[in-house]
C-alpha atoms as a PDB file:
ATOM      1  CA  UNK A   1      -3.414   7.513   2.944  1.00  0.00           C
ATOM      2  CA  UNK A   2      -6.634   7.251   4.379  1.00  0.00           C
ATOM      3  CA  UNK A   3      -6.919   6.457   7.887  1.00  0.00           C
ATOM      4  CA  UNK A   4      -8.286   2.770   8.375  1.00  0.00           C
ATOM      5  CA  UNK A   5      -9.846   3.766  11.402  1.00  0.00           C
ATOM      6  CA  UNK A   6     -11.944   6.450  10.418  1.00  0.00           C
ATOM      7  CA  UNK A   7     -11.311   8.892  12.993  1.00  0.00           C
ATOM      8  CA  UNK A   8      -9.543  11.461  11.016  1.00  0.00           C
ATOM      9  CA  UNK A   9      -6.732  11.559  13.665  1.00  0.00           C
ATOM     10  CA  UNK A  10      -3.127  10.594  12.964  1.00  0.00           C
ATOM     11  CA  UNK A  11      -1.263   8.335  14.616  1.00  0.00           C
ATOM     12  CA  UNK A  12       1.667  10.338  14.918  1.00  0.00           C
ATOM     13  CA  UNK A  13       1.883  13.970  13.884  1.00  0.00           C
ATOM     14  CA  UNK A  14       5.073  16.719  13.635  1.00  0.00           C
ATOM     15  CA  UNK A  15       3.787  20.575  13.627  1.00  0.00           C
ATOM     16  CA  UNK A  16       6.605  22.966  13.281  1.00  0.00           C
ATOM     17  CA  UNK A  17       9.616  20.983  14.170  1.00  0.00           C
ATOM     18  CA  UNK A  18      12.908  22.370  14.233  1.00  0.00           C
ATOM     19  CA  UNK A  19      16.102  21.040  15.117  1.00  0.00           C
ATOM     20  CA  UNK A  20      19.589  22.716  15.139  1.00  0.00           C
ATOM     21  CA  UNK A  21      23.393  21.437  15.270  1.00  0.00           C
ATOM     22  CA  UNK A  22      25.364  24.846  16.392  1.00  0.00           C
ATOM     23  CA  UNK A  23      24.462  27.161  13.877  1.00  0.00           C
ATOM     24  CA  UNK A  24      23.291  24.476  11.103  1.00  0.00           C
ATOM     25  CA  UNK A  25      19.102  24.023  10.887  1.00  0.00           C
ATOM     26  CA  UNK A  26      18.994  20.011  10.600  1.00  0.00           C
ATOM     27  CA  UNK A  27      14.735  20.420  10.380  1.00  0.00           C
ATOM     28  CA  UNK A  28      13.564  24.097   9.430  1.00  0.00           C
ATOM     29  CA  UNK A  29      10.104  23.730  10.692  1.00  0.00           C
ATOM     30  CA  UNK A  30       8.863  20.623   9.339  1.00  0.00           C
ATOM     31  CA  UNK A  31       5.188  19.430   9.926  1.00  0.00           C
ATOM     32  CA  UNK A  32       3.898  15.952   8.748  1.00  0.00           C
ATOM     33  CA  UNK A  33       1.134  13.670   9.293  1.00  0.00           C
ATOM     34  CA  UNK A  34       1.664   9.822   9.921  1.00  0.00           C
ATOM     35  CA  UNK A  35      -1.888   7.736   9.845  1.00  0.00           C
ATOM     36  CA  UNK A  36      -2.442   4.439  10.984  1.00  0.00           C
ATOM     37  CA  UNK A  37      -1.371   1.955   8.924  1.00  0.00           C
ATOM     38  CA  UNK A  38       0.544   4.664   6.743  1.00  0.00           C
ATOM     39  CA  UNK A  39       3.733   3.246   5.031  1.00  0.00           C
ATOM     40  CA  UNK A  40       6.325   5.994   4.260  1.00  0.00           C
ATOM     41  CA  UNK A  41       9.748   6.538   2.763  1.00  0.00           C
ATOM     42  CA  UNK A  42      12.054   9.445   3.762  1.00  0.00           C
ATOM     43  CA  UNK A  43      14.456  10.234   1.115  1.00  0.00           C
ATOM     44  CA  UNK A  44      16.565  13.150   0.798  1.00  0.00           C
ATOM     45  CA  UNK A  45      20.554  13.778  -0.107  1.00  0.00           C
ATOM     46  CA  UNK A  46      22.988  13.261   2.760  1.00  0.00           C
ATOM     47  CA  UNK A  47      22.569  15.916   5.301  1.00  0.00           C
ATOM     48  CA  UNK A  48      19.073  16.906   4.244  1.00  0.00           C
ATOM     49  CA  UNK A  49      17.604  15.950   7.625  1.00  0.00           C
ATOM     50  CA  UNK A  50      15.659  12.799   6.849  1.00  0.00           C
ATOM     51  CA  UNK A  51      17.528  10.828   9.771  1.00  0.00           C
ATOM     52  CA  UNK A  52      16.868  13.886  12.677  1.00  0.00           C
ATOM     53  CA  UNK A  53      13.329  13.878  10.986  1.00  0.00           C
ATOM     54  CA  UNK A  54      13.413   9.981  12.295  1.00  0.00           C
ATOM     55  CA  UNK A  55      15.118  10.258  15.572  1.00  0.00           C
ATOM     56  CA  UNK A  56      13.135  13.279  16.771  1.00  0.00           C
ATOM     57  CA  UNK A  57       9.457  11.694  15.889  1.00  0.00           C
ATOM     58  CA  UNK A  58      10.483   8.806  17.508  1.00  0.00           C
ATOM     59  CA  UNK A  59      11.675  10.481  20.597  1.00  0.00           C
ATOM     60  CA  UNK A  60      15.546   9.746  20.385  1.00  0.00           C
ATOM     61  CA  UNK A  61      16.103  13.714  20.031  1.00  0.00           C
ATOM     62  CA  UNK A  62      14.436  16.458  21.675  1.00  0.00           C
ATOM     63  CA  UNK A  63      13.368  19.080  18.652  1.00  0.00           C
ATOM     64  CA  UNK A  64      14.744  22.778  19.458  1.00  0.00           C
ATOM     65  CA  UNK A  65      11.109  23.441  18.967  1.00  0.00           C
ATOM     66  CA  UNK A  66       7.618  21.956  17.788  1.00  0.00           C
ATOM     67  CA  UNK A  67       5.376  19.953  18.886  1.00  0.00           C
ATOM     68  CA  UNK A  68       4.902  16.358  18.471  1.00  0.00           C
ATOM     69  CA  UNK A  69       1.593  14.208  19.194  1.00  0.00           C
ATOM     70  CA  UNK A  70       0.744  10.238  19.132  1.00  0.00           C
ATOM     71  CA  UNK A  71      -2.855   9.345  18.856  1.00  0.00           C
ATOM     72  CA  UNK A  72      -3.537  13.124  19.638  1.00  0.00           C
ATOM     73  CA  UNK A  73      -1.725  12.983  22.694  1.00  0.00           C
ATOM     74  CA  UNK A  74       1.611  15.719  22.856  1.00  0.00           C
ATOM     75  CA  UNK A  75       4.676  14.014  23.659  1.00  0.00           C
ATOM     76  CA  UNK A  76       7.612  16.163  22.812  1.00  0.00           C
ATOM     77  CA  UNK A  77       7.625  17.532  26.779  1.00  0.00           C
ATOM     78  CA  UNK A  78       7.663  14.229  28.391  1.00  0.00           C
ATOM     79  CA  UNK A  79      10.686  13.843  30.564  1.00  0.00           C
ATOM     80  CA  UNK A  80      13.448  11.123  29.655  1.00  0.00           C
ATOM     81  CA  UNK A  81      11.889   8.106  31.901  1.00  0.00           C
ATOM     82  CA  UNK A  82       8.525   8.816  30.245  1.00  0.00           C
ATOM     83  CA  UNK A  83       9.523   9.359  26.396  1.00  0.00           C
ATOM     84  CA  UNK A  84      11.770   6.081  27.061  1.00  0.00           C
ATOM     85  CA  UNK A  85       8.973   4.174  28.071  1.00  0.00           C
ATOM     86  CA  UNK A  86       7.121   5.466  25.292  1.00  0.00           C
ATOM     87  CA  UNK A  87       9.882   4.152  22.366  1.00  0.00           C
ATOM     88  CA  UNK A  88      10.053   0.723  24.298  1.00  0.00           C
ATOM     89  CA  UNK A  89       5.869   0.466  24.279  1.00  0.00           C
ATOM     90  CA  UNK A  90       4.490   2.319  21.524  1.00  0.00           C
ATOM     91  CA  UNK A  91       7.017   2.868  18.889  1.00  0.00           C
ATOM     92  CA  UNK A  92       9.085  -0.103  17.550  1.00  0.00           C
ATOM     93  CA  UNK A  93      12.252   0.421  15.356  1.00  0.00           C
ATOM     94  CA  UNK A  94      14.794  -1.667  12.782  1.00  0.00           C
ATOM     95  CA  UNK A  95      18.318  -0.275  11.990  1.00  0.00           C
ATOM     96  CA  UNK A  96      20.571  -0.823   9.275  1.00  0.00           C
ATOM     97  CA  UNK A  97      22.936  -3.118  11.628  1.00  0.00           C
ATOM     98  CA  UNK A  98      19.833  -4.799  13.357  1.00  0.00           C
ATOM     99  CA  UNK A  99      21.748  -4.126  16.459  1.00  0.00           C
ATOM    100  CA  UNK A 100      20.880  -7.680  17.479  1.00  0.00           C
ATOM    101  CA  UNK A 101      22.283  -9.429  21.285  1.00  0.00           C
ATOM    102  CA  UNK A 102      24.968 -11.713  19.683  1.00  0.00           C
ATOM    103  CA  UNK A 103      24.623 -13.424  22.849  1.00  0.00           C
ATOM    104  CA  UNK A 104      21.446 -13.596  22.525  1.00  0.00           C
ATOM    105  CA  UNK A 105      19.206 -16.554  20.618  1.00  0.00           C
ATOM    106  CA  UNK A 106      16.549 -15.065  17.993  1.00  0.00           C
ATOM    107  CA  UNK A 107      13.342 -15.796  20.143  1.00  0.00           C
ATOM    108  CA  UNK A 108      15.163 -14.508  22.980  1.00  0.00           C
ATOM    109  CA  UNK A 109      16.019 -11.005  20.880  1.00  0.00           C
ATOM    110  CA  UNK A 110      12.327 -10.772  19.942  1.00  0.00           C
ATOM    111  CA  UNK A 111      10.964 -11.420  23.305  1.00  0.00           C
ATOM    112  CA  UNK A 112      13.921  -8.302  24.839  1.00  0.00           C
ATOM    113  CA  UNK A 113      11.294  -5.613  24.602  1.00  0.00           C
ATOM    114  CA  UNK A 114       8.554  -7.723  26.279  1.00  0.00           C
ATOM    115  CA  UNK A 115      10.703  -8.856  28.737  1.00  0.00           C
ATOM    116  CA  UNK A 116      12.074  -5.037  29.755  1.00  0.00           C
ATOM    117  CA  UNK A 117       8.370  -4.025  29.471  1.00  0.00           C
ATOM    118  CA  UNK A 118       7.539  -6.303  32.780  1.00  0.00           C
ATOM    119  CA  UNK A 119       6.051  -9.461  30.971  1.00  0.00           C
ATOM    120  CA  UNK A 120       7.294 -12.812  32.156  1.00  0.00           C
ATOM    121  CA  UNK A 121       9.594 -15.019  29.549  1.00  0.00           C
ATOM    122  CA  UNK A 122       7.263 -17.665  28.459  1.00  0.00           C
ATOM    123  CA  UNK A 123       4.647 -14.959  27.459  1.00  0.00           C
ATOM    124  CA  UNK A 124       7.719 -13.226  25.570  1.00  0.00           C
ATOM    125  CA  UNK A 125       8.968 -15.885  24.145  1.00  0.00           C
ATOM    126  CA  UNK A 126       5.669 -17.600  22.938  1.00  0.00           C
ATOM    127  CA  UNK A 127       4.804 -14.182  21.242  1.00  0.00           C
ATOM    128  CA  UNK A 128       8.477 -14.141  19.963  1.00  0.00           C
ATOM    129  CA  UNK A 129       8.209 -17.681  17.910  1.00  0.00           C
ATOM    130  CA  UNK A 130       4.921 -16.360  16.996  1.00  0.00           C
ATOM    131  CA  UNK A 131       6.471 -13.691  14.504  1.00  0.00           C
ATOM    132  CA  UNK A 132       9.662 -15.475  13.820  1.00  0.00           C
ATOM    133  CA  UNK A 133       7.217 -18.258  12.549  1.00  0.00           C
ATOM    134  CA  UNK A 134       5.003 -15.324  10.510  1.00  0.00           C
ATOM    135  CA  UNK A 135       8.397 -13.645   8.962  1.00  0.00           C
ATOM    136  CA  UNK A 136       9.879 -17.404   7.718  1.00  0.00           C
ATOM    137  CA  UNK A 137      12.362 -17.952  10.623  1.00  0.00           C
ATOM    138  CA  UNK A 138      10.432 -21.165  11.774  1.00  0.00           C
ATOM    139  CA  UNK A 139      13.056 -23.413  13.292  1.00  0.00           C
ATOM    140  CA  UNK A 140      15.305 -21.039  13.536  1.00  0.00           C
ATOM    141  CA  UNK A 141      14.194 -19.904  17.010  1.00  0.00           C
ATOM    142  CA  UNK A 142      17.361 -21.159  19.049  1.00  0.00           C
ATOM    143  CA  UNK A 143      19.740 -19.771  16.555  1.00  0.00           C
ATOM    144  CA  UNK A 144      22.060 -16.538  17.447  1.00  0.00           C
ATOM    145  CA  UNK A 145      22.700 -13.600  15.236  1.00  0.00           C
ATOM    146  CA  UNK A 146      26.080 -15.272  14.457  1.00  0.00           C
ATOM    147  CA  UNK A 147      24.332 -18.415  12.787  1.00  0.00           C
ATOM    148  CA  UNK A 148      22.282 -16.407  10.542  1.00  0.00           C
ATOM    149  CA  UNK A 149      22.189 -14.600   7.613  1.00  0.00           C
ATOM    150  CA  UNK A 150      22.157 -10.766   6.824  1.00  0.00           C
ATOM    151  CA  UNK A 151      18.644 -11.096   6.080  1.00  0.00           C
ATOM    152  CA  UNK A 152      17.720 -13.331   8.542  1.00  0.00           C
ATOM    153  CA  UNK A 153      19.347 -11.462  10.935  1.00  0.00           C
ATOM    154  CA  UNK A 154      16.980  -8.296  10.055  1.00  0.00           C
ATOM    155  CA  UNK A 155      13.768 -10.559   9.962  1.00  0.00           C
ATOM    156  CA  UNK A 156      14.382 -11.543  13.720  1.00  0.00           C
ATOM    157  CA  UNK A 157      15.351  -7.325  14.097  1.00  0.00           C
ATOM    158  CA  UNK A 158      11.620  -6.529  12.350  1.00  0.00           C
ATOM    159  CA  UNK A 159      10.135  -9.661  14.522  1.00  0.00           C
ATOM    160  CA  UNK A 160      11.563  -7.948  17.682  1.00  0.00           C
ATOM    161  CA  UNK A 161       9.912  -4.339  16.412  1.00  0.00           C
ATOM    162  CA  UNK A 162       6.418  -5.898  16.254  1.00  0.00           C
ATOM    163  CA  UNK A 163       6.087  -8.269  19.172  1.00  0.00           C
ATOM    164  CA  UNK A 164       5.214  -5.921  21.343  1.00  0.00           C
ATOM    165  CA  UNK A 165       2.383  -4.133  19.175  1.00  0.00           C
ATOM    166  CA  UNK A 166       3.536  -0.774  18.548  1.00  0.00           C
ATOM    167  CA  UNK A 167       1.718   1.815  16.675  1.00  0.00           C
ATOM    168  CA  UNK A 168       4.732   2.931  14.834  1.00  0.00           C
ATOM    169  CA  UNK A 169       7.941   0.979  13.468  1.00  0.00           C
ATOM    170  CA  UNK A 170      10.611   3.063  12.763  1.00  0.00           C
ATOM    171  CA  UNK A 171      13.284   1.791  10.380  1.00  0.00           C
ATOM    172  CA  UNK A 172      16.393   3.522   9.580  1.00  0.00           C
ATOM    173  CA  UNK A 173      18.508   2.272   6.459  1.00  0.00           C
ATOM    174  CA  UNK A 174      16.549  -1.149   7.034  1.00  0.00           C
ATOM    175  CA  UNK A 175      18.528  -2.941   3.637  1.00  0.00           C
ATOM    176  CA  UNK A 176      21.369  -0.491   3.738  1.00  0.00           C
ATOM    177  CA  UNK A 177      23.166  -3.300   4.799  1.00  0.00           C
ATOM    178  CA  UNK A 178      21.898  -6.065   2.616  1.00  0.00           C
ATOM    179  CA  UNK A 179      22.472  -7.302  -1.220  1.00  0.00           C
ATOM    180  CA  UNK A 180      19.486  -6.060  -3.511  1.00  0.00           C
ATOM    181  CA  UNK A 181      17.576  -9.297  -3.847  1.00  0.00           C
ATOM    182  CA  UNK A 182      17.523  -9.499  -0.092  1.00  0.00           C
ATOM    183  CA  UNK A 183      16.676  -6.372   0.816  1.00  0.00           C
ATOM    184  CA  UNK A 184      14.022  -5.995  -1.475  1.00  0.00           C
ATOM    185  CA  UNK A 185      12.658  -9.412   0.463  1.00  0.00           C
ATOM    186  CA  UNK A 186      12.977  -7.992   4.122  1.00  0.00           C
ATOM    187  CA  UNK A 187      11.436  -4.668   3.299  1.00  0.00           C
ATOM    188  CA  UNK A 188       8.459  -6.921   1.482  1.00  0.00           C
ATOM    189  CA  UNK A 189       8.321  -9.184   4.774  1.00  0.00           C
ATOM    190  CA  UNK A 190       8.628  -5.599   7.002  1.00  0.00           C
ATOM    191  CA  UNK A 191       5.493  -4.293   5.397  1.00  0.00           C
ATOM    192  CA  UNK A 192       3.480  -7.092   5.384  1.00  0.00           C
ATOM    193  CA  UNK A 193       4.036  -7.679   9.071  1.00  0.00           C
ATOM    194  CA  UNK A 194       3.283  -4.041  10.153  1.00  0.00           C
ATOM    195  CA  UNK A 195       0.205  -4.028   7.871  1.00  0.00           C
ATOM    196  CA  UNK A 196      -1.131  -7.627   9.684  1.00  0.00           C
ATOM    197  CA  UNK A 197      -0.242  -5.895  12.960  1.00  0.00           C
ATOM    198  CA  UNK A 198      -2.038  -2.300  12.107  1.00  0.00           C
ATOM    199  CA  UNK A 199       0.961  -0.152  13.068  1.00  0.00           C
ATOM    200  CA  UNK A 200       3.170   2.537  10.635  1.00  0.00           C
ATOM    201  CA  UNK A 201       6.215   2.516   8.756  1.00  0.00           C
ATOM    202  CA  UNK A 202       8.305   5.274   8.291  1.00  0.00           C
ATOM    203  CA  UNK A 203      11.093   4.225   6.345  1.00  0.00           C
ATOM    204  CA  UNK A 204      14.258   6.045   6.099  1.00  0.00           C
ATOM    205  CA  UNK A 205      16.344   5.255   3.089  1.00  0.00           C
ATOM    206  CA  UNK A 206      18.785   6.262   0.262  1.00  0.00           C
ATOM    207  CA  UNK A 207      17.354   3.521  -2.278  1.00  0.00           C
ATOM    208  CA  UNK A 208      14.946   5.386  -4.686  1.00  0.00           C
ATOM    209  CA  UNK A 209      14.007   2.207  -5.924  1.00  0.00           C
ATOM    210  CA  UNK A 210      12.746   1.266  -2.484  1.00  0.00           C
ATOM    211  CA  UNK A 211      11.156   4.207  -1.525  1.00  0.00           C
ATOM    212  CA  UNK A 212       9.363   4.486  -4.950  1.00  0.00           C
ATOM    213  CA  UNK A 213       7.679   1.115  -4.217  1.00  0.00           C
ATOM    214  CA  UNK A 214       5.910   1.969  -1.141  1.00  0.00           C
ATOM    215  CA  UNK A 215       2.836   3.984  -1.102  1.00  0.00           C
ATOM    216  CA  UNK A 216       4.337   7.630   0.190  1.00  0.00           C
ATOM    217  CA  UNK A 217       7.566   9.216  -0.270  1.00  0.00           C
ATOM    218  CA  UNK A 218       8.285  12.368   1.916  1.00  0.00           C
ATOM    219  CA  UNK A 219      11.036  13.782   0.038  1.00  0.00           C
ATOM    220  CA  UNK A 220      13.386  15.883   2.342  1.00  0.00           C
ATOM    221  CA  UNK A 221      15.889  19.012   1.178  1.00  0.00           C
ATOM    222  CA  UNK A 222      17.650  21.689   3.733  1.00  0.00           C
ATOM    223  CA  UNK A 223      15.533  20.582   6.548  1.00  0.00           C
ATOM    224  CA  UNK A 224      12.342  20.624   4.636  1.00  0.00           C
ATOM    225  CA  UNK A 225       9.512  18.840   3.109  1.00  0.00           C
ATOM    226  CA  UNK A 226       9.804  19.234  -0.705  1.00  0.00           C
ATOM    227  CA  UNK A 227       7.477  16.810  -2.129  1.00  0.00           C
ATOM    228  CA  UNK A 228       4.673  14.934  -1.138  1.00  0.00           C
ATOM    229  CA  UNK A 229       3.896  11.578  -3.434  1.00  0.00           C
ATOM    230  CA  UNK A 230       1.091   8.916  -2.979  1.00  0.00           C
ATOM    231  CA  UNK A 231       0.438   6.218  -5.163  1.00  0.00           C
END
Protein backbone atom coordinates (compact mmCIF):
# COMPACT_ATOMS: atom_id res chain seq x y z
CA UNK A 1 0.00 0.00 0.00
CA UNK A 2 1.11 3.27 -0.74
CA UNK A 3 1.85 5.52 1.99
CA UNK A 4 -0.90 8.36 2.24
CA UNK A 5 1.55 10.60 3.50
CA UNK A 6 4.05 10.60 0.99
CA UNK A 7 7.08 10.32 2.93
CA UNK A 8 8.15 6.93 1.95
CA UNK A 9 8.61 6.01 5.67
CA UNK A 10 6.61 3.31 7.44
CA UNK A 11 4.80 3.62 10.26
CA UNK A 12 5.99 0.67 11.87
CA UNK A 13 8.76 -1.52 10.51
CA UNK A 14 10.33 -5.25 11.70
CA UNK A 15 14.06 -5.90 10.21
CA UNK A 16 15.36 -9.24 11.17
CA UNK A 17 13.23 -10.29 14.02
CA UNK A 18 13.69 -13.37 15.76
CA UNK A 19 12.09 -14.83 18.60
CA UNK A 20 12.74 -18.21 20.37
CA UNK A 21 10.74 -20.53 22.97
CA UNK A 22 13.73 -22.94 24.39
CA UNK A 23 15.02 -24.44 21.45
CA UNK A 24 11.82 -23.74 19.08
CA UNK A 25 12.35 -20.43 16.51
CA UNK A 26 8.70 -18.80 16.97
CA UNK A 27 10.00 -15.80 14.19
CA UNK A 28 13.17 -16.91 12.07
CA UNK A 29 14.18 -13.49 11.07
CA UNK A 30 11.19 -11.88 9.86
CA UNK A 31 11.25 -8.27 8.36
CA UNK A 32 8.01 -6.38 7.31
CA UNK A 33 6.86 -3.03 6.53
CA UNK A 34 3.57 -1.51 8.05
CA UNK A 35 2.54 2.06 6.27
CA UNK A 36 0.20 4.42 7.45
CA UNK A 37 -3.07 3.66 6.93
CA UNK A 38 -1.99 -0.01 5.85
CA UNK A 39 -4.69 -2.68 6.67
CA UNK A 40 -3.18 -6.20 7.09
CA UNK A 41 -4.11 -9.78 7.85
CA UNK A 42 -1.69 -12.30 9.46
CA UNK A 43 -2.61 -15.75 8.67
CA UNK A 44 -0.66 -18.76 9.13
CA UNK A 45 -1.42 -22.52 10.67
CA UNK A 46 -1.33 -22.79 14.45
CA UNK A 47 2.12 -22.37 15.70
CA UNK A 48 3.43 -20.61 12.62
CA UNK A 49 4.26 -17.45 14.57
CA UNK A 50 1.63 -15.00 13.39
CA UNK A 51 0.58 -14.19 17.16
CA UNK A 52 4.60 -13.58 18.47
CA UNK A 53 4.78 -11.67 15.05
CA UNK A 54 1.81 -9.46 16.85
CA UNK A 55 2.94 -9.31 20.38
CA UNK A 56 6.57 -8.48 19.58
CA UNK A 57 5.70 -5.41 17.00
CA UNK A 58 3.53 -4.20 19.41
CA UNK A 59 5.94 -4.34 22.23
CA UNK A 60 4.27 -7.10 24.49
CA UNK A 61 7.52 -9.38 23.81
CA UNK A 62 11.00 -8.46 23.60
CA UNK A 63 12.40 -10.20 20.11
CA UNK A 64 15.66 -12.43 20.87
CA UNK A 65 16.94 -10.16 18.20
CA UNK A 66 15.99 -7.42 15.48
CA UNK A 67 15.19 -4.32 15.39
CA UNK A 68 11.95 -2.64 15.45
CA UNK A 69 11.13 1.16 14.45
CA UNK A 70 7.78 3.45 14.64
CA UNK A 71 7.75 6.46 12.45
CA UNK A 72 11.57 5.77 11.96
CA UNK A 73 12.21 5.91 15.45
CA UNK A 74 13.90 2.27 17.05
CA UNK A 75 11.97 1.02 19.81
CA UNK A 76 12.83 -2.55 20.49
CA UNK A 77 15.61 -1.23 23.35
CA UNK A 78 13.30 0.92 25.25
CA UNK A 79 13.08 -0.20 28.82
CA UNK A 80 9.65 -1.61 30.25
CA UNK A 81 8.23 1.95 31.65
CA UNK A 82 9.02 3.43 28.22
CA UNK A 83 7.74 0.58 25.70
CA UNK A 84 4.56 0.56 28.16
CA UNK A 85 3.94 4.00 27.65
CA UNK A 86 4.44 3.54 24.13
CA UNK A 87 1.45 0.56 23.72
CA UNK A 88 -0.87 2.81 25.98
CA UNK A 89 -0.10 6.12 23.53
CA UNK A 90 0.79 5.07 20.21
CA UNK A 91 -0.36 1.63 19.54
CA UNK A 92 -4.02 0.65 20.27
CA UNK A 93 -5.19 -3.06 20.34
CA UNK A 94 -8.66 -5.37 20.22
CA UNK A 95 -8.59 -9.04 21.43
CA UNK A 96 -10.69 -11.85 20.74
CA UNK A 97 -12.37 -11.57 24.41
CA UNK A 98 -12.43 -7.64 24.24
CA UNK A 99 -11.07 -7.90 27.68
CA UNK A 100 -13.62 -5.24 28.63
CA UNK A 101 -14.01 -3.75 32.76
CA UNK A 102 -17.31 -5.62 33.53
CA UNK A 103 -17.50 -3.11 36.12
CA UNK A 104 -17.02 -0.75 34.01
CA UNK A 105 -19.85 1.30 31.74
CA UNK A 106 -18.92 1.45 27.83
CA UNK A 107 -17.95 5.26 27.75
CA UNK A 108 -16.13 4.68 30.81
CA UNK A 109 -14.06 1.53 29.02
CA UNK A 110 -13.33 3.82 26.05
CA UNK A 111 -12.25 6.76 28.00
CA UNK A 112 -9.60 3.91 30.37
CA UNK A 113 -6.67 4.68 28.13
CA UNK A 114 -7.22 8.48 28.21
CA UNK A 115 -7.78 8.49 31.62
CA UNK A 116 -4.32 6.32 32.52
CA UNK A 117 -2.64 8.60 29.91
CA UNK A 118 -3.16 11.79 32.43
CA UNK A 119 -6.32 13.40 30.72
CA UNK A 120 -9.12 14.43 33.01
CA UNK A 121 -12.66 12.34 32.75
CA UNK A 122 -14.88 14.72 31.00
CA UNK A 123 -12.24 15.10 28.16
CA UNK A 124 -12.18 11.10 28.18
CA UNK A 125 -15.40 10.58 28.30
CA UNK A 126 -16.61 13.26 25.72
CA UNK A 127 -14.03 11.66 23.24
CA UNK A 128 -15.38 8.21 24.41
CA UNK A 129 -19.27 8.92 23.30
CA UNK A 130 -17.66 10.45 20.39
CA UNK A 131 -16.65 6.93 18.86
CA UNK A 132 -19.27 4.90 20.55
CA UNK A 133 -21.65 7.34 18.62
CA UNK A 134 -19.31 6.82 15.17
CA UNK A 135 -19.25 2.76 15.66
CA UNK A 136 -23.43 2.61 16.26
CA UNK A 137 -23.37 2.33 20.11
CA UNK A 138 -25.31 5.73 20.47
CA UNK A 139 -27.34 5.39 23.63
CA UNK A 140 -25.68 2.78 24.71
CA UNK A 141 -23.04 4.83 26.56
CA UNK A 142 -24.11 3.91 30.27
CA UNK A 143 -24.43 0.29 29.47
CA UNK A 144 -21.77 -2.42 30.95
CA UNK A 145 -20.19 -5.22 29.05
CA UNK A 146 -22.79 -7.49 30.76
CA UNK A 147 -25.82 -5.62 29.00
CA UNK A 148 -24.43 -5.98 25.65
CA UNK A 149 -23.95 -8.08 22.96
CA UNK A 150 -20.85 -10.05 21.61
CA UNK A 151 -20.59 -7.57 19.01
CA UNK A 152 -21.39 -4.73 20.80
CA UNK A 153 -19.18 -5.62 23.29
CA UNK A 154 -16.14 -5.56 20.61
CA UNK A 155 -17.41 -2.19 19.05
CA UNK A 156 -16.96 -0.43 22.54
CA UNK A 157 -13.30 -2.78 22.63
CA UNK A 158 -12.38 -1.09 18.90
CA UNK A 159 -13.95 2.42 20.30
CA UNK A 160 -11.53 2.12 23.30
CA UNK A 161 -8.43 1.26 20.66
CA UNK A 162 -9.03 4.52 18.75
CA UNK A 163 -9.91 7.18 21.28
CA UNK A 164 -6.76 7.91 22.03
CA UNK A 165 -5.35 8.28 18.32
CA UNK A 166 -2.89 5.68 17.89
CA UNK A 167 -0.89 5.08 14.86
CA UNK A 168 -1.35 1.41 15.00
CA UNK A 169 -4.39 -0.89 16.20
CA UNK A 170 -3.47 -4.16 16.84
CA UNK A 171 -6.18 -6.83 16.80
CA UNK A 172 -5.70 -10.33 17.69
CA UNK A 173 -8.55 -12.93 16.74
CA UNK A 174 -10.89 -9.70 16.66
CA UNK A 175 -14.29 -12.10 15.51
CA UNK A 176 -12.76 -15.27 16.82
CA UNK A 177 -15.27 -14.95 19.24
CA UNK A 178 -18.28 -13.87 17.29
CA UNK A 179 -21.02 -15.63 14.86
CA UNK A 180 -20.10 -14.97 11.06
CA UNK A 181 -22.64 -12.30 10.26
CA UNK A 182 -21.33 -10.36 13.21
CA UNK A 183 -18.00 -10.59 12.84
CA UNK A 184 -17.92 -9.82 9.40
CA UNK A 185 -19.87 -6.39 10.74
CA UNK A 186 -17.24 -5.48 13.53
CA UNK A 187 -14.25 -6.09 11.36
CA UNK A 188 -16.24 -3.73 8.59
CA UNK A 189 -16.92 -1.08 11.50
CA UNK A 190 -12.94 -1.76 12.76
CA UNK A 191 -11.66 -0.67 9.40
CA UNK A 192 -13.66 2.05 8.72
CA UNK A 193 -12.86 3.64 12.05
CA UNK A 194 -9.03 3.21 11.77
CA UNK A 195 -9.17 4.47 8.15
CA UNK A 196 -11.33 7.89 9.45
CA UNK A 197 -8.72 8.05 12.22
CA UNK A 198 -5.43 7.50 9.82
CA UNK A 199 -3.87 4.75 11.95
CA UNK A 200 -2.98 0.75 10.86
CA UNK A 201 -4.47 -2.49 11.20
CA UNK A 202 -2.71 -5.48 11.56
CA UNK A 203 -5.08 -8.11 11.88
CA UNK A 204 -4.32 -11.43 13.23
CA UNK A 205 -6.71 -14.15 12.26
CA UNK A 206 -7.51 -17.81 11.31
CA UNK A 207 -10.60 -16.78 8.98
CA UNK A 208 -9.31 -16.88 5.32
CA UNK A 209 -12.39 -15.41 4.38
CA UNK A 210 -11.57 -12.39 6.50
CA UNK A 211 -8.20 -11.95 5.76
CA UNK A 212 -8.87 -12.34 1.96
CA UNK A 213 -11.17 -9.27 2.17
CA UNK A 214 -8.77 -6.79 3.37
CA UNK A 215 -6.23 -5.26 1.20
CA UNK A 216 -2.85 -7.33 2.42
CA UNK A 217 -2.40 -10.70 3.68
CA UNK A 218 1.08 -11.53 5.24
CA UNK A 219 0.94 -15.14 5.13
CA UNK A 220 3.14 -16.73 7.94
CA UNK A 221 4.86 -20.53 7.93
CA UNK A 222 7.81 -21.78 10.48
CA UNK A 223 8.45 -18.33 11.64
CA UNK A 224 8.50 -16.82 8.24
CA UNK A 225 7.00 -14.63 5.69
CA UNK A 226 5.78 -16.86 2.81
CA UNK A 227 3.63 -14.73 0.76
CA UNK A 228 3.03 -11.31 0.22
CA UNK A 229 -0.66 -10.40 -1.41
CA UNK A 230 -2.17 -6.91 -2.23
CA UNK A 231 -5.27 -6.32 -3.82
Amino acid sequence: MVDPQGTGQPVLAGRGLVKRYGTQHALAGIDIDIQAGDAVAIVGPSGSGKTSLLHVLAGILRADSGQIFLAGQRVDQLNERKRSELRRTEFGFVFQSGMLVAELSAEENVALPSLLGGKGRKESIEAGREWLAKLGLAGKEKRRPGELSGGEAQRVAIARALTHRPKVIFADEPTGALDTRTGRATMDALLAAAADSGAAVIVVTHDRELAEAMPRTVSIRDGLIATRLAA
